[in-house]
Protein backbone atom coordinates (compact mmCIF):
# COMPACT_ATOMS: atom_id res chain seq x y z
CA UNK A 1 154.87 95.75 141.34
CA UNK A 2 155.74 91.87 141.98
CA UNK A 3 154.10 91.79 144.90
CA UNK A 4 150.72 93.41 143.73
CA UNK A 5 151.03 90.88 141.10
CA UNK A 6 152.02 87.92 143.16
CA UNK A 7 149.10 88.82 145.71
CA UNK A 8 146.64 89.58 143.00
CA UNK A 9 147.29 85.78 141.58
CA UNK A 10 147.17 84.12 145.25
CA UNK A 11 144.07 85.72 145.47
CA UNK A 12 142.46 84.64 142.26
CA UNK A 13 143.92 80.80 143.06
CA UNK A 14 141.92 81.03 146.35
CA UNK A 15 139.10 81.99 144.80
CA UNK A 16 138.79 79.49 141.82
CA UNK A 17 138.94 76.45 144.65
CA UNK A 18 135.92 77.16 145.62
CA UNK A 19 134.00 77.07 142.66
CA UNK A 20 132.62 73.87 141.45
CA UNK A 21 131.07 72.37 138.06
CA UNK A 22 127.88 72.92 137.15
CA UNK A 23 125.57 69.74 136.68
CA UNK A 24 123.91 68.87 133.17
CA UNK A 25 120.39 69.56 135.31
CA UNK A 26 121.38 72.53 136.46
CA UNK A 27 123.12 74.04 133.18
CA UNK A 28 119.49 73.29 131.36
CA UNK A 29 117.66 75.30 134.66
CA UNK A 30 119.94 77.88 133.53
CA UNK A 31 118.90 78.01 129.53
CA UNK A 32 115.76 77.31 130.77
CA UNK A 33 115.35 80.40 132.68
CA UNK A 34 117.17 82.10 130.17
CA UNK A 35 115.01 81.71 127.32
CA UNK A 36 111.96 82.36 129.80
CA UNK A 37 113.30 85.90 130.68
CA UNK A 38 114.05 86.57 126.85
CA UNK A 39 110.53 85.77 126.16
CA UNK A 40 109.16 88.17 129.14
CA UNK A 41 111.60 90.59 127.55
CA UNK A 42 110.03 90.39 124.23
CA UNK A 43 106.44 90.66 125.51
CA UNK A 44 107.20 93.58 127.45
CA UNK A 45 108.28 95.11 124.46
CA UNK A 46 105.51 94.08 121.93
CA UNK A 47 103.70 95.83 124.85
CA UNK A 48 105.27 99.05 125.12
CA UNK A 49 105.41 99.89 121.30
CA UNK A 50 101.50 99.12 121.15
CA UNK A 51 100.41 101.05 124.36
CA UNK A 52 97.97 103.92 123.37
CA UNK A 53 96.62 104.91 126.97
CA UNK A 54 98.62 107.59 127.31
CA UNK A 55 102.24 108.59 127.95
CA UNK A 56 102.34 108.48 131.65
CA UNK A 57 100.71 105.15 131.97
CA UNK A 58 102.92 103.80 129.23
CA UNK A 59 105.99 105.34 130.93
CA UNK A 60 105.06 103.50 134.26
CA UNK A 61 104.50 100.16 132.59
CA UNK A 62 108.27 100.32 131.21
CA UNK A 63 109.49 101.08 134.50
CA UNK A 64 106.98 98.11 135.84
CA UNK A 65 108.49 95.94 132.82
CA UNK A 66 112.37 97.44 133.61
CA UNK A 67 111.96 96.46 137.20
CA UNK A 68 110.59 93.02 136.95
CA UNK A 69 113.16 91.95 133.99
CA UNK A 70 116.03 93.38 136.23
CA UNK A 71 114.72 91.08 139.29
CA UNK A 72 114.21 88.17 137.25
CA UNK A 73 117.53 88.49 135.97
CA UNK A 74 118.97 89.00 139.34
CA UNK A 75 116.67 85.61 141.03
CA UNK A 76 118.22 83.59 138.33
CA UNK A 77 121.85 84.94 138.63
CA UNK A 78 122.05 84.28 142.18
CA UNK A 79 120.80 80.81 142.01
CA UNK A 80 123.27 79.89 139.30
CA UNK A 81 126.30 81.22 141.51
CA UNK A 82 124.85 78.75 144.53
CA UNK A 83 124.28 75.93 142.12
CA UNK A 84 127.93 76.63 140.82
CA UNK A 85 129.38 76.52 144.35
CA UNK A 86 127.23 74.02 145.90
């Protein structure tokens, strides 16, 4: 049980080397794309609760809205974590 726990906090001591501060320019990227993605968000669903061309089409614009909210989110992520490390 010592061990585990004595290899578990080498690890995480490793690990938090190798992450750096963020900048001020890069923490207001990161609200910035924040907020942008909460107001896609909201349009998506101002546009889903209004859609009257039928329930296939509106089911497939959900998924459409789902998927690109989900890649945003993912774009944005993954830039952070470089900026973080950089």
């Amino acid at each position: 049980m010592k061990l585990a726990f004595i290899a578990a906090a080498a690890f995480g001591l490793m690990l938090s080397g190798a992450q750096a501060e963020q900048t001020t320019s890069e923490k207001a990227a990161a609200s910035a794309n924040d907020a942008a993605r909460m107001g896609k968000k909201k349009v998506h669903r101002v546009e889903e609760k209004v859609c009257a061309e039928g329930d296939t089409i509106c089911l497939a614009k959900k998924a459409k809205h789902g998927g690109q909210e989900g890649s945003d989110y993912m774009k944005d992520k993954s830039k952070e974590a470089a900026d973080k490390v950089n």
